[in-house]
Protein backbone atom coordinates (compact mmCIF):
# COMPACT_ATOMS: atom_id res chain seq x y z
CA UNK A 1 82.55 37.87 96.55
CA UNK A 2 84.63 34.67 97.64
CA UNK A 3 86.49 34.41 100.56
CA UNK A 4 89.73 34.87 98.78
CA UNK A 5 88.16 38.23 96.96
CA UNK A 6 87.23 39.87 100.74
CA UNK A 7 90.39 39.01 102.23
CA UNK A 8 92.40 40.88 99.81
CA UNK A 9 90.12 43.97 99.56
CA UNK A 10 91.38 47.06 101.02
CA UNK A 11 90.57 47.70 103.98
CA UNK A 12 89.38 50.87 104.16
CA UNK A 13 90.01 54.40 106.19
CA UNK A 14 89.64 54.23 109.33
CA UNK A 15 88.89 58.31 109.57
CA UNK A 16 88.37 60.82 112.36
CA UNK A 17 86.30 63.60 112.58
CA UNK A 18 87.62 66.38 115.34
CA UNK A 19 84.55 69.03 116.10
CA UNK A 20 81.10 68.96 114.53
CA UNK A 21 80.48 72.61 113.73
CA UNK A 22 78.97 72.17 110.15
CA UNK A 23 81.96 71.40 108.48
CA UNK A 24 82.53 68.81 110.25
CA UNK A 25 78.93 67.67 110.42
CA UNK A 26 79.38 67.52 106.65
CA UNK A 27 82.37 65.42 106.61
CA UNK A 28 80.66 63.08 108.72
CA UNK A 29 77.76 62.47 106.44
CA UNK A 30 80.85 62.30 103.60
CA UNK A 31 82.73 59.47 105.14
CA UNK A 32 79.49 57.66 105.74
CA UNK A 33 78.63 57.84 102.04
CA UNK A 34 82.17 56.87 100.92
CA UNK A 35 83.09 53.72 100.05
CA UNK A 36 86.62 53.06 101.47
CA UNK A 37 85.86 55.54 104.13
CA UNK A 38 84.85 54.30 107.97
CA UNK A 39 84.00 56.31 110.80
CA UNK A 40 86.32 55.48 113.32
CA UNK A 41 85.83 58.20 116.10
CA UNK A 42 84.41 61.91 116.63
CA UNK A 43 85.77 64.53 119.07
CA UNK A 44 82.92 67.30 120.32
CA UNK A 45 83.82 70.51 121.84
CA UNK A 46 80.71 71.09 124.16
CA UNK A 47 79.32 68.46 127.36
CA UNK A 48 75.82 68.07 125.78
CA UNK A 49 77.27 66.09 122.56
CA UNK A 50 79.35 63.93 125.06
CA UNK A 51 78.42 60.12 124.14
CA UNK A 52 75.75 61.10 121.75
CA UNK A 53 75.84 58.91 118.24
CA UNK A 54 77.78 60.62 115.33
CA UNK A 55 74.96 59.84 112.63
CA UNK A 56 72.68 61.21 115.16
CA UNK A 57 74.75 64.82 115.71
CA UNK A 58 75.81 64.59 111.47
CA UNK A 59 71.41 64.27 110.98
CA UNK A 60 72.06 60.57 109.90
CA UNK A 61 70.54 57.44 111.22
CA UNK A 62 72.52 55.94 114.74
CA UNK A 63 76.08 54.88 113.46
CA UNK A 64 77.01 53.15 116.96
CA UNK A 65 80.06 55.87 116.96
CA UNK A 66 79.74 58.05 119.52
CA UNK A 67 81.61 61.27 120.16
CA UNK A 68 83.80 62.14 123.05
CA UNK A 69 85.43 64.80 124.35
CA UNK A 70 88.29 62.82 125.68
CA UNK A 71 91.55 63.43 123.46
CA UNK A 72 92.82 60.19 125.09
CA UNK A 73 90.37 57.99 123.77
CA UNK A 74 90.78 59.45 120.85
CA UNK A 75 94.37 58.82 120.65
CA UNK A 76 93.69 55.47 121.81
CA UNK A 77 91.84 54.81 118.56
CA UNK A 78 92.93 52.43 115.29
CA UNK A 79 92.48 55.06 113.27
CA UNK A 80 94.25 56.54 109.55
CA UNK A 81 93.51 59.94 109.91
CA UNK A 82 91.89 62.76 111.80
CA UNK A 83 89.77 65.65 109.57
CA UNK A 84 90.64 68.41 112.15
CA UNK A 85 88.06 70.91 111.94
CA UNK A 86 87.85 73.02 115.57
CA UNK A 87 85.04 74.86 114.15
CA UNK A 88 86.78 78.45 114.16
CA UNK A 89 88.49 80.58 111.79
CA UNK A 90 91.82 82.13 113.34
CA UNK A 91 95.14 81.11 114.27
CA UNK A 92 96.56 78.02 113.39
CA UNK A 93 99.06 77.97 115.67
CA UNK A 94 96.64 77.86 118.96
CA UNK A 95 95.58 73.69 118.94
CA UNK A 96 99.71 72.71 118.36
CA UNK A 97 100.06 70.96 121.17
CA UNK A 98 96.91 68.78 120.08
CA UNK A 99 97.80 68.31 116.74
CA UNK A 100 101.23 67.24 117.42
CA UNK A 101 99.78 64.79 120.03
CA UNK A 102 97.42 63.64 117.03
CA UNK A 103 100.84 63.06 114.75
CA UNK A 104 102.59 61.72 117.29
CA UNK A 105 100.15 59.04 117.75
CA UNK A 106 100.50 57.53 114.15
CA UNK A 107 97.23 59.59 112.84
CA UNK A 108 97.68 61.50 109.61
CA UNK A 109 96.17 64.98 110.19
CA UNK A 110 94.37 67.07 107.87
CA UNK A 111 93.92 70.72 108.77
CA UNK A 112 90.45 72.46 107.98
CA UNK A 113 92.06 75.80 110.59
CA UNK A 114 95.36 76.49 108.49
CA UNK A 115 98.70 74.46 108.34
CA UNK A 116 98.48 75.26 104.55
CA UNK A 117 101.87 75.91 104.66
CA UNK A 118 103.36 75.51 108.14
CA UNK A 119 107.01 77.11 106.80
CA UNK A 120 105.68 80.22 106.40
CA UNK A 121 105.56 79.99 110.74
CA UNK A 122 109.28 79.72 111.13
CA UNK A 123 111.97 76.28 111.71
CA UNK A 124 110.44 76.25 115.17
CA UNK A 125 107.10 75.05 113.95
CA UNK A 126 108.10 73.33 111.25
CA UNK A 127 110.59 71.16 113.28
CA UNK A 128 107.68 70.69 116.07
CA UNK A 129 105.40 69.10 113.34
CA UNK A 130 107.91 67.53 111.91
CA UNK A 131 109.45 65.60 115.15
CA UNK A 132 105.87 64.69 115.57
CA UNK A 133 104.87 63.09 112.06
CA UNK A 134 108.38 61.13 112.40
CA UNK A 135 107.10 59.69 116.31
CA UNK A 136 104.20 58.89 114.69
CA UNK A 137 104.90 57.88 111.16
CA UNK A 138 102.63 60.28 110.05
CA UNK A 139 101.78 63.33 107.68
CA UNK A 140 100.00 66.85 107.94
CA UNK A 141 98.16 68.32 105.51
CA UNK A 142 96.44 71.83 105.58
CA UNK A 143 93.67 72.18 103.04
CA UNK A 144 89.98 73.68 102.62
CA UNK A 145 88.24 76.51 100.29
CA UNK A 146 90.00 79.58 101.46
CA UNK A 147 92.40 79.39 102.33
CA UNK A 148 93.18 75.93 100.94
CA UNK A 149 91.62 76.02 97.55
CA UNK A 150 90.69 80.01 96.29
CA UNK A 151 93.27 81.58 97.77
CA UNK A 152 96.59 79.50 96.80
CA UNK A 153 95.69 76.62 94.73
CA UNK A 154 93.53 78.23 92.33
CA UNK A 155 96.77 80.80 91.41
CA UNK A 156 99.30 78.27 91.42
CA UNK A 157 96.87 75.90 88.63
CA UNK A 158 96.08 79.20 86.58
CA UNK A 159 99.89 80.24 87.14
CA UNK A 160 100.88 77.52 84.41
CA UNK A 161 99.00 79.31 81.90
CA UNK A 162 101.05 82.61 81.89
CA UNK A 163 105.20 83.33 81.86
CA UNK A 164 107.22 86.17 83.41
CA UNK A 165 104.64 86.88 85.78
CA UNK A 166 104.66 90.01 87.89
CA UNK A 167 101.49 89.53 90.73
CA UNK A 168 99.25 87.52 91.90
CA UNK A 169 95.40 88.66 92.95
CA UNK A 170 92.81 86.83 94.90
CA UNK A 171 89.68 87.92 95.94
CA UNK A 172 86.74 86.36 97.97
CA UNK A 173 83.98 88.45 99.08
CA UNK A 174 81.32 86.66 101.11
CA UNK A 175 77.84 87.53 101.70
CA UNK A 176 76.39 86.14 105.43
CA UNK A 177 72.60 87.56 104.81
CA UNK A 178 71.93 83.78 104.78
CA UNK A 179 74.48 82.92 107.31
CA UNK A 180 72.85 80.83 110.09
CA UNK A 181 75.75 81.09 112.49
CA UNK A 182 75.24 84.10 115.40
CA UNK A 183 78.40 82.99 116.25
CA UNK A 184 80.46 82.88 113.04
CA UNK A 185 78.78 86.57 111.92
CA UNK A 186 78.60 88.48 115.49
CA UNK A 187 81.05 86.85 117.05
CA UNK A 188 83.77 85.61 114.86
CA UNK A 189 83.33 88.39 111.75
CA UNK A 190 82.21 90.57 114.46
CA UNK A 191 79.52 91.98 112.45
CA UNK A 192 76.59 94.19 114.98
CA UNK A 193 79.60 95.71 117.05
CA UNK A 194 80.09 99.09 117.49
CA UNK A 195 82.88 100.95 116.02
CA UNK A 196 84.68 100.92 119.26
CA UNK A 197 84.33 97.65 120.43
CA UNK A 198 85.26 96.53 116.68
CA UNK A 199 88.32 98.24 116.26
CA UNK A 200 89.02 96.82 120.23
CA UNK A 201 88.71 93.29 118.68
CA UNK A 202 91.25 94.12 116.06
CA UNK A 203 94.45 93.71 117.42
CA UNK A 204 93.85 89.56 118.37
CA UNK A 205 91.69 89.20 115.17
CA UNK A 206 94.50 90.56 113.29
CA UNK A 207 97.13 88.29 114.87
CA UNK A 208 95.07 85.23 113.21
CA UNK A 209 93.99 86.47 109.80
CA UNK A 210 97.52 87.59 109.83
CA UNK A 211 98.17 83.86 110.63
CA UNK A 212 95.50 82.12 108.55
CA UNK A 213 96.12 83.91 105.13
CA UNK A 214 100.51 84.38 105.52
CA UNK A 215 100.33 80.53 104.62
CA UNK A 216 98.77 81.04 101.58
CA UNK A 217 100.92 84.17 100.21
CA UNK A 218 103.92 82.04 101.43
CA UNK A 219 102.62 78.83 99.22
CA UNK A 220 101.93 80.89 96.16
CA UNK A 221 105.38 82.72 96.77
CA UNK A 222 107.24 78.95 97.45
CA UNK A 223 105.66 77.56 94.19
CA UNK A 224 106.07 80.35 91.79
CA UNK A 225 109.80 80.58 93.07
CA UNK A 226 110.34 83.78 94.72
CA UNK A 227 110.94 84.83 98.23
CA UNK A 228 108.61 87.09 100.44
CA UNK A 229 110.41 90.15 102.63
CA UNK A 230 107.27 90.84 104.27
CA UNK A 231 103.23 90.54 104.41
CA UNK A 232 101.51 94.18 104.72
CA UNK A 233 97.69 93.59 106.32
CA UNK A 234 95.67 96.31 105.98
CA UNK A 235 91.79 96.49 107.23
CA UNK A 236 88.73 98.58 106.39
CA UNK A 237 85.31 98.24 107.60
CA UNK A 238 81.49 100.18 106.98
CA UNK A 239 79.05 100.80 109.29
CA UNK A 240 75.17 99.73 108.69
CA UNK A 241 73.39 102.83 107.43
CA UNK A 242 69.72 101.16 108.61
CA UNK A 243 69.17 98.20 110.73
CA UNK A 244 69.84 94.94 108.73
CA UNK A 245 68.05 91.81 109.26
CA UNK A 246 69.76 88.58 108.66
CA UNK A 247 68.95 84.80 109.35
CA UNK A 248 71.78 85.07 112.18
CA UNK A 249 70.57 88.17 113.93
CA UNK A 250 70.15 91.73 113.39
CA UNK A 251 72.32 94.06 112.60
CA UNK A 252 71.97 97.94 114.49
CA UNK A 253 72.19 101.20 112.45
CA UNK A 254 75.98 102.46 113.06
CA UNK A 255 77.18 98.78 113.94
CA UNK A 256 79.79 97.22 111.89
CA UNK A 257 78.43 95.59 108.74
CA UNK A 258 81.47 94.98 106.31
CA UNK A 259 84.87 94.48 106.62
CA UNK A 260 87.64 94.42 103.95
CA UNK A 261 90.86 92.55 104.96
CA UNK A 262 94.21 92.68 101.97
CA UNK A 263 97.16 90.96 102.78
CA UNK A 264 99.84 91.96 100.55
CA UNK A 265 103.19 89.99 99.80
CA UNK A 266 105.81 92.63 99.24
CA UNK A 267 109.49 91.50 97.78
CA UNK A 268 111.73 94.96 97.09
CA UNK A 269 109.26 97.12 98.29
CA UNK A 270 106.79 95.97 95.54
CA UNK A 271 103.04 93.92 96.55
CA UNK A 272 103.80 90.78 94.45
CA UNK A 273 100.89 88.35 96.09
CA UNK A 274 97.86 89.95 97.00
CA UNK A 275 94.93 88.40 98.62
CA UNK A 276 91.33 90.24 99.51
CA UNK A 277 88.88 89.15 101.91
CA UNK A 278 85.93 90.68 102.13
CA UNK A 279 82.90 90.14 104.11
CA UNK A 280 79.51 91.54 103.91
CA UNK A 281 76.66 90.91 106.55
CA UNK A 282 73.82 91.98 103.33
CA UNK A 283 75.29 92.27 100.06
CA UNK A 284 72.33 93.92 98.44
CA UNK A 285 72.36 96.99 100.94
CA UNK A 286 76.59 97.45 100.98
CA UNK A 287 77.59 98.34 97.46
CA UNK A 288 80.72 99.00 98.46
CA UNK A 289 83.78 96.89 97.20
CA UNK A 290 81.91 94.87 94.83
CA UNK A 291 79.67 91.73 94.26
CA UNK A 292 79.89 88.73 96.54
CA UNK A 293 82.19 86.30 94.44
CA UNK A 294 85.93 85.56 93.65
CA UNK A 295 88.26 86.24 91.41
CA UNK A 296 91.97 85.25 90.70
CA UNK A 297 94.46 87.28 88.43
CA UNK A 298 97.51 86.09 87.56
CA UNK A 299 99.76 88.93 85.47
CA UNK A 300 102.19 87.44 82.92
CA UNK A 301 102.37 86.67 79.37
CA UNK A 302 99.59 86.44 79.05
CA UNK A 303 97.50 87.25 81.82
CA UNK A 304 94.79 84.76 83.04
CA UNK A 305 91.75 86.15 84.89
CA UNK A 306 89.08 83.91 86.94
CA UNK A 307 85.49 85.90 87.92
CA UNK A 308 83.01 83.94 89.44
CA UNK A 309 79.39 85.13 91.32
CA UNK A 310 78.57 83.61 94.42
CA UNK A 311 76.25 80.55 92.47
CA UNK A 312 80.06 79.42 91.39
CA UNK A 313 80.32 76.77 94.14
CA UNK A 314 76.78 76.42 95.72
CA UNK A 315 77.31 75.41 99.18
CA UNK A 316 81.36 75.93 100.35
CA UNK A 317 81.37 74.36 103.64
CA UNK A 318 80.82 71.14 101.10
CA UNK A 319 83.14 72.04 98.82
CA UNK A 320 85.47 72.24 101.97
CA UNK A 321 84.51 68.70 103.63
CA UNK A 322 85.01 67.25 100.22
CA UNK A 323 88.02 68.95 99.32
CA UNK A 324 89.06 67.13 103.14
CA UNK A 325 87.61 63.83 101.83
CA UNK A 326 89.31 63.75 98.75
CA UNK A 327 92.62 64.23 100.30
CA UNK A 328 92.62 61.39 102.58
CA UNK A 329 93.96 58.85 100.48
CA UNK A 330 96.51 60.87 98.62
CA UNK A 331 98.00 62.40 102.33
CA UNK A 332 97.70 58.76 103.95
CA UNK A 333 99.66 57.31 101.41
CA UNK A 334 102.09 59.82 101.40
CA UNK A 335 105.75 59.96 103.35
CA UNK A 336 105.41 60.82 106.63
CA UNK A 337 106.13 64.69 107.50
CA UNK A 338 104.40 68.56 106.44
CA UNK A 339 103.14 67.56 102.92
CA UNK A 340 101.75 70.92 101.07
CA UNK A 341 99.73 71.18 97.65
CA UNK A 342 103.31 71.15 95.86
CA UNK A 343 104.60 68.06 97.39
CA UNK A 344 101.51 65.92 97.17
CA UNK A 345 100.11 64.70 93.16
CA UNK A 346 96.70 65.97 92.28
CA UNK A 347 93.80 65.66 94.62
CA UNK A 348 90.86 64.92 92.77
CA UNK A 349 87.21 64.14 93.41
CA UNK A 350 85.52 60.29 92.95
CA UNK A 351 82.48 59.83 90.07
CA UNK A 352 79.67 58.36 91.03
CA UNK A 353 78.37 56.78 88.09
CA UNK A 354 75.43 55.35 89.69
CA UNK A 355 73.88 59.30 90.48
CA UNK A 356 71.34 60.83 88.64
CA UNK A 357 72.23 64.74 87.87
CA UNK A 358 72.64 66.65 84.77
CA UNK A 359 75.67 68.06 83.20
């Protein structure tokens, strides 16, 4: 390459990576792989990641990045964007102040904890990211594999199939047999409690699945043009009939071993989006509510149905890091401000021709 040729390549994105939970581990190793990706910067929740190199905490060889836990210095940074990833499933709402401070510092944001669809929050939120992307010059994106992908883009891309259409149906039931978290299945799932200090844990953990998966009915609702009156949440759970043993931990007789969340979006009284989440803490001993899979329904003339088993996507927290990774250049070259699914063109992964693999 001449002189001339390298001083008009692109420079590339200057990305980064906020928590390194596995997700985020994985979008680590993704940026590093990338061409036209750089690791700029990592934020780390706990003390003993503090300084330590990012290929080193992503299982790579030493980058010469290393993580902090200061969001100054991270604000400080020349950076395009920030892959937000907190490491928790719940509400959306509870890192605002951060993200805004994020925006506001000219870094696009892309949301692995919600922001799928900010509107469905209220003006007040939307104007607080908003005043933010405009200090900043900047754009927010929420996107993952469910929500983010399953759960709202999936309908809306089958939705052009079908006419007059009359519901909407997702389902996603997980199995976490093979789940190495303890604190993503006891903790977070709140699979092993007992029945009273499960349905104790309810009322918060309600509050952010209520949170979390209103985007998504709201996005669906917003694209297929009709307006929501309410979102009905409904739970159900089963108790482990014999002690269960899992990678993450075991599971007591009596404790809490599945749980079945269904959001419904009602307009005149009628459930017109419907999303199911179901998790399972060992598939093959709870036959209850079905197979570990997903499925999407969409009701019309005609009606389009999607099944899948669990081998559909074979590893989802890389289907969600990629699904982050293909994004960044669409939502960094977009106008600054909220951009959804439907105001942003296709997001679509890269070939790599040089990669051995069969079709």
């Amino acid at each position: 390459m001449s002189p001339a040729d390298a001083s008009s390549a692109p420079r590339p994105y200057r990305v980064v990576q906020w928590a390194t939970g596995a997700l985020g581990r994985a979008v680590i190793r993704g940026v590093l792989d990338r061409p036209g990706l750089e690791l700029a910067g990592v934020w780390v929740h706990t003390p003993a990641k503090d300084g330590a190199d990012a290929g080193l905490l992503s299982g790579r060889a030493a980058t010469g990045v290393t993580a902090t836990r200061d969001l100054g210095a991270i604000l400080d940074l020349d950076a395009d964007c920030v892959v937000y990833a907190p490491g928790r499933a719940g509400d959306p709402l509870a890192d605002l102040d951060t993200v805004c401070a994020l925006l506001a510092s000219g870094k696009n944001v892309i949301s692995m904890n919600g922001l799928v669809y900010p509107q469905a929050h209220g003006p007040s939120l939307v104007n607080e990211l908003e005043q933010a992307c405009k200090r900043g010059g900047s754009s927010v994106h929420g996107t993952g594999f469910n929500t983010g992908f399953m759960a709202d883009v999936m309908p809306l891309a089958l939705s052009r199939l079908s006419r007059r259409i009359t519901h909407v149906y997702s389902r996603e039931c997980s199995d976490f047999a093979r789940h190495p978290s303890w604190g993503m299945v006891h903790h977070m799932v709140g699979f092993g409690r007992d029945e009273e200090a499960f349905l104790r844990s309810l009322r918060p953990t309600r509050t952010a699945m209520r949170s979390l998966y209103t985007e998504s009915l709201h996005l669906v609702a917003a694209g297929l043009g009709v307006d929501l009156d309410e979102i009905d949440v409904d739970v159900d759970y089963r108790l482990a009939g014999t002690d269960l043993e899992i990678t993450a931990g075991r599971i007591p007789r009596g404790t809490v071993a599945a749980a079945r969340w269904t959001f419904s979006g009602l307009t005149g009284g009628r459930p017109v989006i419907s999303v199911e989440v179901i998790h399972k803490a060992d598939a093959a001993r709870i036959p209850d509510w079905g197979d570990p899979g997903h499925s999407v329904r969409v009701h019309g003339r005609p009606s389009i149905t999607l099944t899948t088993d669990d081998e559909w996507v074979s590893d989802e927290i890389s289907a969600a890091a990629a699904h982050a990774l293909n994004s960044i250049p669409v939502v960094c070259a977009a106008e600054p401000g909220i951009r959804t699914y439907l105001d942003l063109p296709p997001v679509t992964g890269r070939m790599d021709a040089t990669a051995s693999g069969g079709l």
